[in-house]
PDB file of N, CA and C in Angstrom:
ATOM      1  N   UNK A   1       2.530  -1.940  -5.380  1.00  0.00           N
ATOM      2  CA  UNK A   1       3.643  -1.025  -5.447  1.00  0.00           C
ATOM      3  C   UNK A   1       4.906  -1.861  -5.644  1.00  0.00           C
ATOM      4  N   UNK A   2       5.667  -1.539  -6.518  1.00  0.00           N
ATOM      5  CA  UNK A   2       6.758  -2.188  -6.915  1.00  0.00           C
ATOM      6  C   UNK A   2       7.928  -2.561  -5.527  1.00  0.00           C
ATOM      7  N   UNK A   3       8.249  -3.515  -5.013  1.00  0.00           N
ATOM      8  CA  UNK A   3       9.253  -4.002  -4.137  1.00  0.00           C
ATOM      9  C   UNK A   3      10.847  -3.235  -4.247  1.00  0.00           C
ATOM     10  N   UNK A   4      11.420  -2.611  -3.648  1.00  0.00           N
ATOM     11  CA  UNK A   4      12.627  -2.101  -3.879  1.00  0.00           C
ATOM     12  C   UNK A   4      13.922  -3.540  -3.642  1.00  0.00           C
ATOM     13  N   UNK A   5      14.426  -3.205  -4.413  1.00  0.00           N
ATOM     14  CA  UNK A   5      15.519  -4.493  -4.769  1.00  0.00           C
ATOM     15  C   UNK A   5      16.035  -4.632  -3.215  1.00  0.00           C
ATOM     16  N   UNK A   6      16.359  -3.540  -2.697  1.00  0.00           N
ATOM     17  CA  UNK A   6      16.919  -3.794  -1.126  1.00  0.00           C
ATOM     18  C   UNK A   6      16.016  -4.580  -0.209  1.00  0.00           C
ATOM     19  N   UNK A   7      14.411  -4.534  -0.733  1.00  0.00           N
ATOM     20  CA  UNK A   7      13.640  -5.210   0.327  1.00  0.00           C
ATOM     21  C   UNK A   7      12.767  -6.509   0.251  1.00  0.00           C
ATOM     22  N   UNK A   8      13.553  -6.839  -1.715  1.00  0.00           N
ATOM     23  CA  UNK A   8      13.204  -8.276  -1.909  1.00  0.00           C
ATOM     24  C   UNK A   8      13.044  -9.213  -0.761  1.00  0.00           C
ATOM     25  N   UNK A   9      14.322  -9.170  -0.264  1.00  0.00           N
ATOM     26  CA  UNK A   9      14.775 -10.838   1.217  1.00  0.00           C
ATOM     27  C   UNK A   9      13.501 -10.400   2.129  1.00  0.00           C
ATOM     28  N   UNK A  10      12.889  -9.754   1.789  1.00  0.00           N
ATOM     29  CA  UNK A  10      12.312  -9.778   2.979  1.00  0.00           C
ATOM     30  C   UNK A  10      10.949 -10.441   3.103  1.00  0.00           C
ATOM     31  N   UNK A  11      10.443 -10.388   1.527  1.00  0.00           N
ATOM     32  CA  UNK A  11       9.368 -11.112   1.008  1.00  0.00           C
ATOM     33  C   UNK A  11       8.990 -12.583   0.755  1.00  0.00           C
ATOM     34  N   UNK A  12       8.343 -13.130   1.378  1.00  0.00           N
ATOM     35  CA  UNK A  12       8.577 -14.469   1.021  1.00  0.00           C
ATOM     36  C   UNK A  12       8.606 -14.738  -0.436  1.00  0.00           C
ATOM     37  N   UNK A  13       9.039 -16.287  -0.498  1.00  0.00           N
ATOM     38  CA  UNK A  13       9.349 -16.825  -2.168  1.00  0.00           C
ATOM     39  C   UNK A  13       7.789 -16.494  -2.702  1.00  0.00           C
ATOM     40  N   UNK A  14       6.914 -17.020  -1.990  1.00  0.00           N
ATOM     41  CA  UNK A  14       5.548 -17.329  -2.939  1.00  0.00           C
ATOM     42  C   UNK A  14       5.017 -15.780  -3.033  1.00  0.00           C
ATOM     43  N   UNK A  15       5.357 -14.750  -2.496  1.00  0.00           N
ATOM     44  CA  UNK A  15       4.419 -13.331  -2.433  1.00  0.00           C
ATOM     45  C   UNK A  15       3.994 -12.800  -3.656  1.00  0.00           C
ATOM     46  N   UNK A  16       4.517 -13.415  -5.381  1.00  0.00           N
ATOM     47  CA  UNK A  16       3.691 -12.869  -6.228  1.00  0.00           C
ATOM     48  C   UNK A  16       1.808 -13.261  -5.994  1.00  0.00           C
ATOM     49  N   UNK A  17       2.169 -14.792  -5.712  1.00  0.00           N
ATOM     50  CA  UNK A  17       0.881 -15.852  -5.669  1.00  0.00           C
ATOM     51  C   UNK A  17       0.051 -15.197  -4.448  1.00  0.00           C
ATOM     52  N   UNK A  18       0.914 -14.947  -3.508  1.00  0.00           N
ATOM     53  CA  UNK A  18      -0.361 -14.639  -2.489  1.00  0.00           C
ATOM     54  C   UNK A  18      -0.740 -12.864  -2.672  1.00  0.00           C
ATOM     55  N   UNK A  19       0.011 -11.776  -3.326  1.00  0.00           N
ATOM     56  CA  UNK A  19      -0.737 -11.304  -3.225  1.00  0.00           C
ATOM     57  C   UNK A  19      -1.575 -11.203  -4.599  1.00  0.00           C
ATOM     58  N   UNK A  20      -2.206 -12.041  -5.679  1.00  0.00           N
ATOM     59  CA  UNK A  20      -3.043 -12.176  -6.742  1.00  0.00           C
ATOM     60  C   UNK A  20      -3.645 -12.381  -6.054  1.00  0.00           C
ATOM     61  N   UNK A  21      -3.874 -13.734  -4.871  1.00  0.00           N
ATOM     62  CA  UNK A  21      -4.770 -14.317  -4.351  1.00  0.00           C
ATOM     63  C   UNK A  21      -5.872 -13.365  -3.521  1.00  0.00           C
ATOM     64  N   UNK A  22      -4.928 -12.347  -3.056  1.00  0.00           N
ATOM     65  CA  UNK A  22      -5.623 -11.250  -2.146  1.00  0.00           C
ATOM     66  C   UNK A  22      -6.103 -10.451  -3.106  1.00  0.00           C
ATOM     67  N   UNK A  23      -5.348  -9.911  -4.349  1.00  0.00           N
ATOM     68  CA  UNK A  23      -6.174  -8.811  -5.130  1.00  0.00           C
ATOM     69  C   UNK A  23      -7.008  -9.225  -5.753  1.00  0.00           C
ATOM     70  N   UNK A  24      -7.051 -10.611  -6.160  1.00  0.00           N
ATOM     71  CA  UNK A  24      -8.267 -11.250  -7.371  1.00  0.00           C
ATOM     72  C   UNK A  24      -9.201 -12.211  -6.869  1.00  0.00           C
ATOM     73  N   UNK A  25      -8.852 -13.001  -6.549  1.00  0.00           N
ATOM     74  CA  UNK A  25      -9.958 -13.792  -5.621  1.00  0.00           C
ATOM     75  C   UNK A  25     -10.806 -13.371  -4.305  1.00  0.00           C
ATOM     76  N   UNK A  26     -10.011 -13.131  -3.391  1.00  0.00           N
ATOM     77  CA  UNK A  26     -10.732 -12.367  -2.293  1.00  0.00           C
ATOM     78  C   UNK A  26     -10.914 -11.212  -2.725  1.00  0.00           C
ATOM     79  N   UNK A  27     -10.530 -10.486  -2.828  1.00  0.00           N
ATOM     80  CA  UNK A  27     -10.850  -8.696  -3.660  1.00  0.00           C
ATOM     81  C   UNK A  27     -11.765  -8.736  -4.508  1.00  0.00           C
ATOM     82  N   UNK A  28     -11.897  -9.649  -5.002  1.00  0.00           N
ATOM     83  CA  UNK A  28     -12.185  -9.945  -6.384  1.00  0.00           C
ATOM     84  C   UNK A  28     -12.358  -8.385  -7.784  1.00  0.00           C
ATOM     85  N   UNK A  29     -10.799  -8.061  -7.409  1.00  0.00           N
ATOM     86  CA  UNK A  29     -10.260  -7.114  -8.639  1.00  0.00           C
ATOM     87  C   UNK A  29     -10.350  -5.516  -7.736  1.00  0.00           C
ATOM     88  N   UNK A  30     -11.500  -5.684  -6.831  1.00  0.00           N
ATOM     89  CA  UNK A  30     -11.836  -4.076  -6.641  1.00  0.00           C
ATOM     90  C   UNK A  30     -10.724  -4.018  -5.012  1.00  0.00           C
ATOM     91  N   UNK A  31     -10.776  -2.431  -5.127  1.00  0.00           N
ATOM     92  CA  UNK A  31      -9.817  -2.196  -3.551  1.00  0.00           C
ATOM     93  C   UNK A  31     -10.746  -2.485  -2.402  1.00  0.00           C
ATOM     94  N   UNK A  32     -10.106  -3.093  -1.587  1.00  0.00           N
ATOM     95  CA  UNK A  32     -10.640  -3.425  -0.842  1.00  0.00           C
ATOM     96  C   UNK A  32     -10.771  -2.800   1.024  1.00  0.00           C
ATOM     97  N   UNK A  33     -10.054  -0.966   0.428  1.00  0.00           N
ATOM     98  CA  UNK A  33     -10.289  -0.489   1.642  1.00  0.00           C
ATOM     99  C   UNK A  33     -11.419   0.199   2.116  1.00  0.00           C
ATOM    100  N   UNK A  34     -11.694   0.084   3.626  1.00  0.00           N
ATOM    101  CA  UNK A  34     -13.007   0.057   3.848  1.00  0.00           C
ATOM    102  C   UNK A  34     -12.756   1.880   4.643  1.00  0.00           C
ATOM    103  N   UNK A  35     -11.649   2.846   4.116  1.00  0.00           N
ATOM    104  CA  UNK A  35     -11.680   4.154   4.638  1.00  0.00           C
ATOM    105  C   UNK A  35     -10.879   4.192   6.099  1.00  0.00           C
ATOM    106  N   UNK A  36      -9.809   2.750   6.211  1.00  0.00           N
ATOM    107  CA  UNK A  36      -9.114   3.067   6.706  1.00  0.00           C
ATOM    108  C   UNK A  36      -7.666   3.785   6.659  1.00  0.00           C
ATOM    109  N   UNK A  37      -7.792   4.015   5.124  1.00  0.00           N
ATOM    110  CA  UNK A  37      -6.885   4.507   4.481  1.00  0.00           C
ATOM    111  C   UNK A  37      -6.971   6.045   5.020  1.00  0.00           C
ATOM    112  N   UNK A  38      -7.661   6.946   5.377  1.00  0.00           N
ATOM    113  CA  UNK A  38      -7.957   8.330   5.836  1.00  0.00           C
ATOM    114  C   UNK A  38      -8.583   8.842   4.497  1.00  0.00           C
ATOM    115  N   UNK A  39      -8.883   8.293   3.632  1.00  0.00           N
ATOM    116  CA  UNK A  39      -9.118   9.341   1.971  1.00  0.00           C
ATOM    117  C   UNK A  39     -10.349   9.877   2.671  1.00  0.00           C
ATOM    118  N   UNK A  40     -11.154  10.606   1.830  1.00  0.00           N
ATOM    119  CA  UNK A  40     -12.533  10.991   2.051  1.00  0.00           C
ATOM    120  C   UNK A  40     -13.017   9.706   1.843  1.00  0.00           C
ATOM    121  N   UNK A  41     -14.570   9.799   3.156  1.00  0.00           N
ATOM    122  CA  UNK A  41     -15.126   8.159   3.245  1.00  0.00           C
ATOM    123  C   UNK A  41     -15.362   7.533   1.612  1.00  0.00           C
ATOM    124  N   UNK A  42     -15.759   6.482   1.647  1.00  0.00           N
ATOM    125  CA  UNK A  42     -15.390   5.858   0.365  1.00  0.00           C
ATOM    126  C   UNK A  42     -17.210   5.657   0.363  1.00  0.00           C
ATOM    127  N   UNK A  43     -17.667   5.540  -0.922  1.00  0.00           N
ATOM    128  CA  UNK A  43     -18.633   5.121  -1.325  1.00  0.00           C
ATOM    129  C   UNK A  43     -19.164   3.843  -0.878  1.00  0.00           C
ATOM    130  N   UNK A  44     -20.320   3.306  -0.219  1.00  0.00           N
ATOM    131  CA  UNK A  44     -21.130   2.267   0.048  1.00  0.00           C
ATOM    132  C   UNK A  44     -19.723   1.572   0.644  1.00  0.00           C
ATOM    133  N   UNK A  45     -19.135   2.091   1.515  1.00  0.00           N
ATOM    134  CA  UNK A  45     -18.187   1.995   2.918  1.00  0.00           C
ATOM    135  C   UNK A  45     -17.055   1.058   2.382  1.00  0.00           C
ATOM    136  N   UNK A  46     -16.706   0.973   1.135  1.00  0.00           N
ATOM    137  CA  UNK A  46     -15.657   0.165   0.455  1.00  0.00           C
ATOM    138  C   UNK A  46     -15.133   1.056  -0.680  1.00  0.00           C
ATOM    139  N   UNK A  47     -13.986   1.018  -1.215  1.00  0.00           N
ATOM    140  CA  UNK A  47     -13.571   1.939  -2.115  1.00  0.00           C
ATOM    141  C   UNK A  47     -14.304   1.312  -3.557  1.00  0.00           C
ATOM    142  N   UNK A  48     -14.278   1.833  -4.349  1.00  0.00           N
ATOM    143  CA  UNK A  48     -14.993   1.395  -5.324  1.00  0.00           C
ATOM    144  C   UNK A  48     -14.008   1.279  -6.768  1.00  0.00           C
ATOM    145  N   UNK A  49     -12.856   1.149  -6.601  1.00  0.00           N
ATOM    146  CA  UNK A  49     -11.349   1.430  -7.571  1.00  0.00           C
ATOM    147  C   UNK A  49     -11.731  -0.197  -8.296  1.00  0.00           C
ATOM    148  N   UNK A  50     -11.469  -0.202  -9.205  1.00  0.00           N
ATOM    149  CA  UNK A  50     -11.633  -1.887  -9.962  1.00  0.00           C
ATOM    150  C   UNK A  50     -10.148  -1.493 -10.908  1.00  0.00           C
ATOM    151  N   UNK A  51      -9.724  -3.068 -10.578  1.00  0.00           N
ATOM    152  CA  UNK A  51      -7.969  -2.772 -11.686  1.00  0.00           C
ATOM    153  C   UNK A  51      -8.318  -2.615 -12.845  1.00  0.00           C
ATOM    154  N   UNK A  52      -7.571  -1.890 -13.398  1.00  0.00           N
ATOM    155  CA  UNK A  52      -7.815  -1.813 -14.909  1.00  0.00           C
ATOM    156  C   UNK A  52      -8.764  -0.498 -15.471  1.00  0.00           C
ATOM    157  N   UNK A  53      -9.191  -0.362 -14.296  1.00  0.00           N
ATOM    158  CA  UNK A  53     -10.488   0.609 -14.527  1.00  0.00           C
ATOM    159  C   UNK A  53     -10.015   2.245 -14.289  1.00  0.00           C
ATOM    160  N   UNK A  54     -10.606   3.030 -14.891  1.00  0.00           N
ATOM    161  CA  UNK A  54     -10.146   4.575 -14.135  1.00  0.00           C
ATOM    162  C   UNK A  54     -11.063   4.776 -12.914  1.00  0.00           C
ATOM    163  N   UNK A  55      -9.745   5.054 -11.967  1.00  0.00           N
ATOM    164  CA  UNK A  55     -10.120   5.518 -10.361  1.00  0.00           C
ATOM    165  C   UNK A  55     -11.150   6.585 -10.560  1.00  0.00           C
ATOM    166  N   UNK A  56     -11.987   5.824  -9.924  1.00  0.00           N
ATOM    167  CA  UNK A  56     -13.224   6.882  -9.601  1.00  0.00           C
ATOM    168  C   UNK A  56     -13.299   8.090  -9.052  1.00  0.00           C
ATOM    169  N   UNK A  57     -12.321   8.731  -8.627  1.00  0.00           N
ATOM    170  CA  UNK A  57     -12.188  10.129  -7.448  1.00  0.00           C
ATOM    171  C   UNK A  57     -10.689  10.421  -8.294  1.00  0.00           C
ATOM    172  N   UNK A  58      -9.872   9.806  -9.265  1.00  0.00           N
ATOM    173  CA  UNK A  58      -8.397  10.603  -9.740  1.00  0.00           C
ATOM    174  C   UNK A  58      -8.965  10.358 -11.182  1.00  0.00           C
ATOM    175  N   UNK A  59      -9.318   9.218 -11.515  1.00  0.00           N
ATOM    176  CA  UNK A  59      -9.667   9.008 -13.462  1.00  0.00           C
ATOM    177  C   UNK A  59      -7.970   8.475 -13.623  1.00  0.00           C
ATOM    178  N   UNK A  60      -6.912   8.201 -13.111  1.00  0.00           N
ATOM    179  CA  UNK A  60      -5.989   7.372 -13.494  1.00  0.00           C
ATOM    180  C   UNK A  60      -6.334   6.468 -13.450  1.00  0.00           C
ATOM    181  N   UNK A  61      -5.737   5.048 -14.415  1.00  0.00           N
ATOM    182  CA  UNK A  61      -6.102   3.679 -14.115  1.00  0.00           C
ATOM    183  C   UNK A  61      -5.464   3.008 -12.949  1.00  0.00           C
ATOM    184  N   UNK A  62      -6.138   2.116 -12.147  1.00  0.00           N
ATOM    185  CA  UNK A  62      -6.588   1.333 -11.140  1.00  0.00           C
ATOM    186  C   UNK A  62      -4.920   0.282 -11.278  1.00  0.00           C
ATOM    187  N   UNK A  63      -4.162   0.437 -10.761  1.00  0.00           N
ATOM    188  CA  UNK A  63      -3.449  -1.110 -10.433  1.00  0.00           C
ATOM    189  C   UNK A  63      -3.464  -1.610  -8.867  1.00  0.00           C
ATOM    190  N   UNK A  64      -4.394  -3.118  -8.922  1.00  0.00           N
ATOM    191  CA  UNK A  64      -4.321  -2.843  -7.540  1.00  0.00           C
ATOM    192  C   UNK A  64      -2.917  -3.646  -7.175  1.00  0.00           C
ATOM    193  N   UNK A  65      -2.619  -3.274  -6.121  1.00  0.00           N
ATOM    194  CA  UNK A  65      -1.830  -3.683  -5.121  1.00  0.00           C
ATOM    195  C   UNK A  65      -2.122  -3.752  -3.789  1.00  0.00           C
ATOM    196  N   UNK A  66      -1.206  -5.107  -2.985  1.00  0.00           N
ATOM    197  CA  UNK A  66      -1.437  -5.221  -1.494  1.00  0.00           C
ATOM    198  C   UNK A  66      -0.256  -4.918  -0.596  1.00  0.00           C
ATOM    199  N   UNK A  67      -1.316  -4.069   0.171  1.00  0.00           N
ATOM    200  CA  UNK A  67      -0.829  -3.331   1.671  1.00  0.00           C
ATOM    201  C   UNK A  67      -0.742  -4.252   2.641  1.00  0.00           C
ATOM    202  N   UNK A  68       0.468  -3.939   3.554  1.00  0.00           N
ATOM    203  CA  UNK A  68       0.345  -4.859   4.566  1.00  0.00           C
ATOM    204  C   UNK A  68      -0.015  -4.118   5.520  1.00  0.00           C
ATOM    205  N   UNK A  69      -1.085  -4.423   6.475  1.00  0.00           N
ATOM    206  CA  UNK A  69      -1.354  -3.002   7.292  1.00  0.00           C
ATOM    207  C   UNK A  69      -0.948  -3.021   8.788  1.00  0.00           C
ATOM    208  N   UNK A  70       0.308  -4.484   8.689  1.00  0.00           N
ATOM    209  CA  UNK A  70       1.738  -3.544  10.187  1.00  0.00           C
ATOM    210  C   UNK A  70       2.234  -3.411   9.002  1.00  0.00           C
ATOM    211  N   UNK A  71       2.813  -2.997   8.039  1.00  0.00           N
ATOM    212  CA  UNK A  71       4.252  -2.647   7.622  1.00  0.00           C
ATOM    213  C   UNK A  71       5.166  -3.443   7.298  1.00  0.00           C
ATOM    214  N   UNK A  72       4.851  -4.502   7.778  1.00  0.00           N
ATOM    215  CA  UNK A  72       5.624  -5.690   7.826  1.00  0.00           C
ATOM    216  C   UNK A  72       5.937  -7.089   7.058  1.00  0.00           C
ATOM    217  N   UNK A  73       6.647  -6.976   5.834  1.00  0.00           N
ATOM    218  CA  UNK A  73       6.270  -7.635   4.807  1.00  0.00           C
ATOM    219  C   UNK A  73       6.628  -9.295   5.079  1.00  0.00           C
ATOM    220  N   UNK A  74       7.028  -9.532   6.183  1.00  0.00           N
ATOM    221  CA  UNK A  74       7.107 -10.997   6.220  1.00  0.00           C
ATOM    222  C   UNK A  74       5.794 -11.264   7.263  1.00  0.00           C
ATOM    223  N   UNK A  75       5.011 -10.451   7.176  1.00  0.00           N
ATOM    224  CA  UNK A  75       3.564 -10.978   7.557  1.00  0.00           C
ATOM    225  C   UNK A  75       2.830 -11.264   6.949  1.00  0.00           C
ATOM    226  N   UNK A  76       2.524 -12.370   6.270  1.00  0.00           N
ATOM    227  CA  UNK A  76       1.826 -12.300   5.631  1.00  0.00           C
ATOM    228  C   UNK A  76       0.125 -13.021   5.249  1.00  0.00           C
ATOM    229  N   UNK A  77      -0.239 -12.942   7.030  1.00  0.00           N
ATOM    230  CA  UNK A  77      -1.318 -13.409   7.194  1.00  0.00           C
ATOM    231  C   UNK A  77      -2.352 -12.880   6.499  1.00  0.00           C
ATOM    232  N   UNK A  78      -3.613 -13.478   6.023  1.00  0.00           N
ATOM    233  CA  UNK A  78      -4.413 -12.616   5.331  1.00  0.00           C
ATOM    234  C   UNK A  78      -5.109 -11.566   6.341  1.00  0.00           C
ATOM    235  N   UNK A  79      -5.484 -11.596   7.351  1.00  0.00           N
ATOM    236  CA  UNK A  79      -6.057 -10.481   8.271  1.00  0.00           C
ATOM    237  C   UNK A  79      -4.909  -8.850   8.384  1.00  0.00           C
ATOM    238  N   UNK A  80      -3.634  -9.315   7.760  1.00  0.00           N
ATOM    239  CA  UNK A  80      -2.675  -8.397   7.928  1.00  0.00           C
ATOM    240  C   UNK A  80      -2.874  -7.729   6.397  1.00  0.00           C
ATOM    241  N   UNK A  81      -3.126  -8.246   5.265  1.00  0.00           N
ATOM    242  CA  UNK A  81      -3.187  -7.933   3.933  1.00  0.00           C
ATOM    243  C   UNK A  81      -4.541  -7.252   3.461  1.00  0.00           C
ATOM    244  N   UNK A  82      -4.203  -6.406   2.692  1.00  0.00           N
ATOM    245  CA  UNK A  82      -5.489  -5.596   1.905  1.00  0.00           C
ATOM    246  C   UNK A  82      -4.825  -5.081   0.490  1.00  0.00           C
ATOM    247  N   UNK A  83      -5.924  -6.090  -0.236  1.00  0.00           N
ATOM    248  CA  UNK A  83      -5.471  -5.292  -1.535  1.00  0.00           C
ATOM    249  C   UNK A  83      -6.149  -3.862  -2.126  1.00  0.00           C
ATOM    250  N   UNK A  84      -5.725  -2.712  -2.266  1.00  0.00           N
ATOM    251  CA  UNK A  84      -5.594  -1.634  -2.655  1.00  0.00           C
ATOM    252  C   UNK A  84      -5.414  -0.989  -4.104  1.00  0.00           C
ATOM    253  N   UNK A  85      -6.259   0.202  -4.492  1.00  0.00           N
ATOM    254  CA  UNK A  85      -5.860   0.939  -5.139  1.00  0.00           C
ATOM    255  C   UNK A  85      -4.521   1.975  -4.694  1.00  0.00           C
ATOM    256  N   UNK A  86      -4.194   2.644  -5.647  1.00  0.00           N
ATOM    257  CA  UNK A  86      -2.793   3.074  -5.522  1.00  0.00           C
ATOM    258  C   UNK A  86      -3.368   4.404  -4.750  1.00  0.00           C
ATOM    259  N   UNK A  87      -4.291   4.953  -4.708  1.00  0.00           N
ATOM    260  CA  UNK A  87      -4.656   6.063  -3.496  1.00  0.00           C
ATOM    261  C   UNK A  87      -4.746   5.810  -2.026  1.00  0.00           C
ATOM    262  N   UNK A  88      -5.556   4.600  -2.393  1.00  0.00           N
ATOM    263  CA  UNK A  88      -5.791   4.202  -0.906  1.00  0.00           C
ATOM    264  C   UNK A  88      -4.282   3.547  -0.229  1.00  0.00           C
ATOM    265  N   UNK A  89      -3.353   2.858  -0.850  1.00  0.00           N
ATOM    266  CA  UNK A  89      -2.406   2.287  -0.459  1.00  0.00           C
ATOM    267  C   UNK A  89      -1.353   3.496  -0.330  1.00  0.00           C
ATOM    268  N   UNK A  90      -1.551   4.179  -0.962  1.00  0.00           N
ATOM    269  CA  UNK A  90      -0.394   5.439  -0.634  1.00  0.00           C
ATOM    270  C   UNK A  90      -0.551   6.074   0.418  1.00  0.00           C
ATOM    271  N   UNK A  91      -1.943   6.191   0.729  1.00  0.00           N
ATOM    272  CA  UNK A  91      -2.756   7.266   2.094  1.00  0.00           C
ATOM    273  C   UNK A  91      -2.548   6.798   3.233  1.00  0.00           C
ATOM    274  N   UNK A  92      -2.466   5.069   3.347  1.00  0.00           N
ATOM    275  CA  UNK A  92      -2.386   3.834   4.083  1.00  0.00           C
ATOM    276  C   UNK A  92      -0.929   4.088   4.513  1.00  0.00           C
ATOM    277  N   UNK A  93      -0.435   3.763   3.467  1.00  0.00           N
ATOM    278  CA  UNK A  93       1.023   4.122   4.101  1.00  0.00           C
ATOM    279  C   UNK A  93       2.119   5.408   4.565  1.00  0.00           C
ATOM    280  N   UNK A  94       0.800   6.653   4.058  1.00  0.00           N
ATOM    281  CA  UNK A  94       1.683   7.530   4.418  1.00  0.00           C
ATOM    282  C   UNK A  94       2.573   8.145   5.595  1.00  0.00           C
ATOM    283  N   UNK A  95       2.206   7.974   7.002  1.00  0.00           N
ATOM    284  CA  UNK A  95       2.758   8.061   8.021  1.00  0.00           C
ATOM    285  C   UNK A  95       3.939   7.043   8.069  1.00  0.00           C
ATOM    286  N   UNK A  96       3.758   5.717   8.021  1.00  0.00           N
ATOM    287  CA  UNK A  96       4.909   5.265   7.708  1.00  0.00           C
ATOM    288  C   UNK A  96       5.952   5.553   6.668  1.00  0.00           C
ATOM    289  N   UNK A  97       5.678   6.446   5.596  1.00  0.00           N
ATOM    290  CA  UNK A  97       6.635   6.761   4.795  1.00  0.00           C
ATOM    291  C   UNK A  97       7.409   7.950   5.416  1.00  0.00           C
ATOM    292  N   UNK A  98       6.911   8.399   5.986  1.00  0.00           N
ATOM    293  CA  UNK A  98       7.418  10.256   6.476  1.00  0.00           C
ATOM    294  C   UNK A  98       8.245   9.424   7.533  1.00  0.00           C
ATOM    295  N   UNK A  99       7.511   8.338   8.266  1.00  0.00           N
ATOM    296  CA  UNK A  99       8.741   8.137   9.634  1.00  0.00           C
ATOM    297  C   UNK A  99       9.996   7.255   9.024  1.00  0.00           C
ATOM    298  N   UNK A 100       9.693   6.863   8.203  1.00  0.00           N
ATOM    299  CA  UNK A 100      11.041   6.074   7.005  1.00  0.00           C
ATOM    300  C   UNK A 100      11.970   6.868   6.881  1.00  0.00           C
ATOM    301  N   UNK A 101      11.563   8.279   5.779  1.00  0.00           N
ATOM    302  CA  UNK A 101      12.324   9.135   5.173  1.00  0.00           C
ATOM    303  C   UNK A 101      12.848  10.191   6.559  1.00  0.00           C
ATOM    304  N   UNK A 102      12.308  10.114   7.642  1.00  0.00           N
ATOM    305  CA  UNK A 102      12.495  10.432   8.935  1.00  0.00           C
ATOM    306  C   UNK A 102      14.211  10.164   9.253  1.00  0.00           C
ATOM    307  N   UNK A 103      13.712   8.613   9.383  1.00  0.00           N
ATOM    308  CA  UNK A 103      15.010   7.657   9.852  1.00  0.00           C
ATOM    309  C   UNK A 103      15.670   7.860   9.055  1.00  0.00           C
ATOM    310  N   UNK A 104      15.907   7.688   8.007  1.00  0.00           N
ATOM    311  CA  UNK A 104      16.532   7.389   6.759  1.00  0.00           C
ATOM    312  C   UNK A 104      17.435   9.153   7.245  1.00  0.00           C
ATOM    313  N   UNK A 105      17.210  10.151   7.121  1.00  0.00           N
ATOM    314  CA  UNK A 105      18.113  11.186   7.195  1.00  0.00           C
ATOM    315  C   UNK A 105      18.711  11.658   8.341  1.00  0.00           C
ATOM    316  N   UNK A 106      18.301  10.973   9.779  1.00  0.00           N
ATOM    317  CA  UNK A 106      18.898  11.110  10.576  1.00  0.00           C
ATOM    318  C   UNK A 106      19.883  10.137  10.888  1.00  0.00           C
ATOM    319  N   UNK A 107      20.062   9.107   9.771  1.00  0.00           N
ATOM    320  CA  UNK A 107      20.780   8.045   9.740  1.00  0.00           C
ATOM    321  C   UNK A 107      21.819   8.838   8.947  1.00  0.00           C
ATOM    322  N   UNK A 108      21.769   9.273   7.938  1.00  0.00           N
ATOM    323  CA  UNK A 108      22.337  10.116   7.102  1.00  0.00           C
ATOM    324  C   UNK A 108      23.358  11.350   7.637  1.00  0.00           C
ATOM    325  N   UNK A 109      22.271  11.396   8.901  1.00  0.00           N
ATOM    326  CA  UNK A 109      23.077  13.104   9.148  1.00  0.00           C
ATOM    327  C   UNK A 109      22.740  14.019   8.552  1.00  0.00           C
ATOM    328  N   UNK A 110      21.484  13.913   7.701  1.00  0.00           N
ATOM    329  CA  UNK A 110      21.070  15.818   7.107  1.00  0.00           C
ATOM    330  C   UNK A 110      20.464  15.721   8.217  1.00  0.00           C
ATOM    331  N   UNK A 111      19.227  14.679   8.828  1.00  0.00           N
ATOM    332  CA  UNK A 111      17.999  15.484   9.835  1.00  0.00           C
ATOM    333  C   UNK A 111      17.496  16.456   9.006  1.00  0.00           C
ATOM    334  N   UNK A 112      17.443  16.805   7.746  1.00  0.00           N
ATOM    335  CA  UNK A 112      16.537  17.483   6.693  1.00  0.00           C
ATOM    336  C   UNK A 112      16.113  18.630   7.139  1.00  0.00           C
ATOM    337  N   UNK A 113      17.473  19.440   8.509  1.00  0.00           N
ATOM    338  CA  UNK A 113      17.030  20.831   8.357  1.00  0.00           C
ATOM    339  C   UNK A 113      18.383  21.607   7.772  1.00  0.00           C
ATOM    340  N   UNK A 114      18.142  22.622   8.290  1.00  0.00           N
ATOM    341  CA  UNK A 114      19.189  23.541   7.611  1.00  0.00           C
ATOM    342  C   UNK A 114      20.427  23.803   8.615  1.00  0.00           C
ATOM    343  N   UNK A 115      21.876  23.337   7.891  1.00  0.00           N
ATOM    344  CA  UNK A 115      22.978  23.371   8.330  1.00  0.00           C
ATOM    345  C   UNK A 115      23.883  24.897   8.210  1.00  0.00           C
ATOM    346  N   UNK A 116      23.863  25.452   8.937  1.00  0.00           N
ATOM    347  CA  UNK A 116      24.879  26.508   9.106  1.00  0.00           C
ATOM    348  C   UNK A 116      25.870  26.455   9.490  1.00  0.00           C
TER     349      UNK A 116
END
């Protein structure tokens, strides 16, 4: 998933290299979540998404990308990293996105209900 310019600093210098290393060598190309993502269980208990390839359960093509699974992008131990299809990494992160866009508007001052 593409890095937002605001959250470059937060990435180390080398993070193109390490995460290839996680999607292609250790991954070796395919996602590598094992259905902790919440999707429906995954086939032979690993997702079966290969980059490049059309996702097996959407038929869009496969880019993988790596999840950090605290959230936390200056972690970047490999036990913290999983490289992902873009379903599984979206599903992965979805609770953390809702409590983001959470913060994010009560920082704001909508709180995203309705003002009378």
């Amino acid at each position: 998933m593409p890095i937002k310019p605001e959250n470059r600093a937060l990435y180390p210098a080398n993070w193109q290299a390490i995460s290839k290393r996680i999607r292609f060598d250790r991954g070796a190309g395919q996602c590598e979540c094992d259905g902790r993502c919440g999707a429906v269980p995954h086939d032979d208990e690993r997702c079966t998404a290969v980059h490049g390839q059309p996702h097996p359960h959407t038929g869009s093509k496969v880019v993988l990308t790596t999840a950090h699974l605290d959230h936390d992008p200056g972690n970047c131990d490999d036990a913290n990293l999983m490289g992902a299809c873009q379903r599984c990494h979206l599903n992965y992160d979805k609770e953390h996105h809702a409590n983001s866009r959470r913060a994010s508007k009560a920082a704001a001052g909508t709180g995203g209900g309705c003002n009378v």
